[in-house]
C-alpha atoms as a PDB file:
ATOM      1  CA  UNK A   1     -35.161 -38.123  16.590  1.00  0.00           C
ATOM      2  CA  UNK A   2     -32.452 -41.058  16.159  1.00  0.00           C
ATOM      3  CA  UNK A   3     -28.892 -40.692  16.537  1.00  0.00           C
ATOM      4  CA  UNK A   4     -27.970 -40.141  12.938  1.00  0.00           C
ATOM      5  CA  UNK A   5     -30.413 -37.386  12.606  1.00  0.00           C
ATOM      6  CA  UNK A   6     -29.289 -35.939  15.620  1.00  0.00           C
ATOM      7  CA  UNK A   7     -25.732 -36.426  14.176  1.00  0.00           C
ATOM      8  CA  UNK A   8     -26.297 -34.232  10.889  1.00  0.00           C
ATOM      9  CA  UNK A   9     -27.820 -31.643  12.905  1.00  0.00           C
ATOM     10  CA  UNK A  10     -24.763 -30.845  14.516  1.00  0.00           C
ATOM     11  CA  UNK A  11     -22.468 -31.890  11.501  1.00  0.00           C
ATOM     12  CA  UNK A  12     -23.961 -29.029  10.111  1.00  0.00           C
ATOM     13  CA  UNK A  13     -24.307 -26.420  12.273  1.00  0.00           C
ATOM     14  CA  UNK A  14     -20.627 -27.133  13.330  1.00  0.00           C
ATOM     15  CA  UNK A  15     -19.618 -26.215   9.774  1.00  0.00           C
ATOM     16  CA  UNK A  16     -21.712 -23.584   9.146  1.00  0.00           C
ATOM     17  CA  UNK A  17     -20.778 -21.693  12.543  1.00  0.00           C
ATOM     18  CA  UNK A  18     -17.095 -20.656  11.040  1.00  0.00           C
ATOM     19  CA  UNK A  19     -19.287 -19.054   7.835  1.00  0.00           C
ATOM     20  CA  UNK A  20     -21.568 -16.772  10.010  1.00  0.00           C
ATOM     21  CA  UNK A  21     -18.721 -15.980  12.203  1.00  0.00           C
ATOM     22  CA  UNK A  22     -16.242 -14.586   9.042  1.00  0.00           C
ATOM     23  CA  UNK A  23     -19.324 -12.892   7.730  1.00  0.00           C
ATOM     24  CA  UNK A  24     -19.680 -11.000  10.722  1.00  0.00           C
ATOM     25  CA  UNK A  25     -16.265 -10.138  10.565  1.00  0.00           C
ATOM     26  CA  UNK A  26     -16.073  -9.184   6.876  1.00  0.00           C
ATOM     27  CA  UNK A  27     -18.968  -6.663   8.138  1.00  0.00           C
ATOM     28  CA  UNK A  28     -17.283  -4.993  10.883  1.00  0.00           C
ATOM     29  CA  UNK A  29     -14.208  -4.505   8.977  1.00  0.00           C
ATOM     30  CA  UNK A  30     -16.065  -2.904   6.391  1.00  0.00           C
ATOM     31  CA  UNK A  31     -17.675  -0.718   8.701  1.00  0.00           C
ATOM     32  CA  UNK A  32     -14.799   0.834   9.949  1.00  0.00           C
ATOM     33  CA  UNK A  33     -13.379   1.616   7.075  1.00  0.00           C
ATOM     34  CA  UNK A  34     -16.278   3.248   5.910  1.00  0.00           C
ATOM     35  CA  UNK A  35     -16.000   5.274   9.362  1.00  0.00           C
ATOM     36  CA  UNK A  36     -12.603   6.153   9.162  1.00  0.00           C
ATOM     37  CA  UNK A  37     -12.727   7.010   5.307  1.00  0.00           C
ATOM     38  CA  UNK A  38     -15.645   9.503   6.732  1.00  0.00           C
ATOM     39  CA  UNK A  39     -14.015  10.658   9.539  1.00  0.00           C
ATOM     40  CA  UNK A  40     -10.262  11.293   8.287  1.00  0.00           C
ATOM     41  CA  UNK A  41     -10.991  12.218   4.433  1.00  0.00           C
ATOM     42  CA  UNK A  42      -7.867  10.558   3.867  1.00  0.00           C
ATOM     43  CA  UNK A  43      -6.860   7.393   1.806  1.00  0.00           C
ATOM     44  CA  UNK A  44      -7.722   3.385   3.776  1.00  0.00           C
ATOM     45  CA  UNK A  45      -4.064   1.408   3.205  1.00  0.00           C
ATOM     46  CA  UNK A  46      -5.448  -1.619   5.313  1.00  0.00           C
ATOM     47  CA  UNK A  47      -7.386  -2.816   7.741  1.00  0.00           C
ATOM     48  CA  UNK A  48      -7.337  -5.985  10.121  1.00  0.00           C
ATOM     49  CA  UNK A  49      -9.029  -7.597  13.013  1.00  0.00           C
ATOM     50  CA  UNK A  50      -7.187  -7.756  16.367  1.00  0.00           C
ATOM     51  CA  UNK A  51      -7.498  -8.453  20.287  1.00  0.00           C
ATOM     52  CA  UNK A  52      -6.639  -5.982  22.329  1.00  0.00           C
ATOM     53  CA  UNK A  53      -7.107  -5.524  25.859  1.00  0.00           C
ATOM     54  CA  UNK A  54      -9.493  -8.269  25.560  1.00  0.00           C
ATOM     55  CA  UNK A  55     -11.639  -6.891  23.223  1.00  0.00           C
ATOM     56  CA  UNK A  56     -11.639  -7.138  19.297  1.00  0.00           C
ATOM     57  CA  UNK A  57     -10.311  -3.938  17.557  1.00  0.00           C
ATOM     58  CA  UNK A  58     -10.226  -3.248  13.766  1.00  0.00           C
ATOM     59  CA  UNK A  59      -6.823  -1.531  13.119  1.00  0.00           C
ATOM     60  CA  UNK A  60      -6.927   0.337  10.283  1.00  0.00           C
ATOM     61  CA  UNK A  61      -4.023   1.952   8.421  1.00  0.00           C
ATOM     62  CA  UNK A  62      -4.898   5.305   6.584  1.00  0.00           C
ATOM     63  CA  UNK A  63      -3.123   7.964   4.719  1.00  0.00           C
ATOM     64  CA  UNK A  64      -4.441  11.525   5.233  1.00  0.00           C
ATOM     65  CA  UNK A  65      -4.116  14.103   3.007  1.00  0.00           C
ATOM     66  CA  UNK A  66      -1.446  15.862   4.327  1.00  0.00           C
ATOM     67  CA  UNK A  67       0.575  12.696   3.288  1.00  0.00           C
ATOM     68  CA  UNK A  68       0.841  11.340   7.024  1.00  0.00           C
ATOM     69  CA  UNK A  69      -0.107   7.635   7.418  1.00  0.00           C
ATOM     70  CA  UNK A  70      -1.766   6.788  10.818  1.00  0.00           C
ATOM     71  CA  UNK A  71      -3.501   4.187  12.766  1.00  0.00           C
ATOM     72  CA  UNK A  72      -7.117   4.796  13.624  1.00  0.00           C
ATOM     73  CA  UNK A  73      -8.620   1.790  16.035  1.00  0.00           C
ATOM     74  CA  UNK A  74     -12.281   0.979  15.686  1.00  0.00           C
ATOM     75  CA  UNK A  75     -13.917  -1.283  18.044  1.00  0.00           C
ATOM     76  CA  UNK A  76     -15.720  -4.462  16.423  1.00  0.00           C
ATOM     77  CA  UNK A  77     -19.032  -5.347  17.004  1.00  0.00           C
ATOM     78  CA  UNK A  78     -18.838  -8.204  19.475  1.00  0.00           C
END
């Protein structure tokens, strides 16, 4: 393979890396808002994606029906 072959190969995967990466993201967050929407019964306000402790956490803001807003953690997929 010559060197500007070799070049797009990586080109590419370099830029699509960042795609497959927020993908996997956008799934996880999703998941755990379908879990805590499950698990609480109450009302999903937000949700993001955060280290802690050296692992990634989804922090998701819900209001339960009592009228009580929370913080439920869900741990990402790695």
């Amino acid at each position: 393979m010559n060197i500007m072959k070799k070049l797009a190969v990586f080109v590419f995967m370099l830029l699509s890396a960042p795609v497959t990466v927020a993908q996997d993201n956008e799934k996880s967050v999703k998941h755990a808002i379908d879990k805590v929407k499950k698990e609480t019964g109450g009302q999903v306000l937000s949700a993001t994606l955060k280290p802690v402790g050296g692992q990634r956490v989804i922090r998701v803001k819900v209001l339960n029906k009592n009228g009580v807003v929370r913080y439920v953690n869900v741990k990402a997929k790695p």
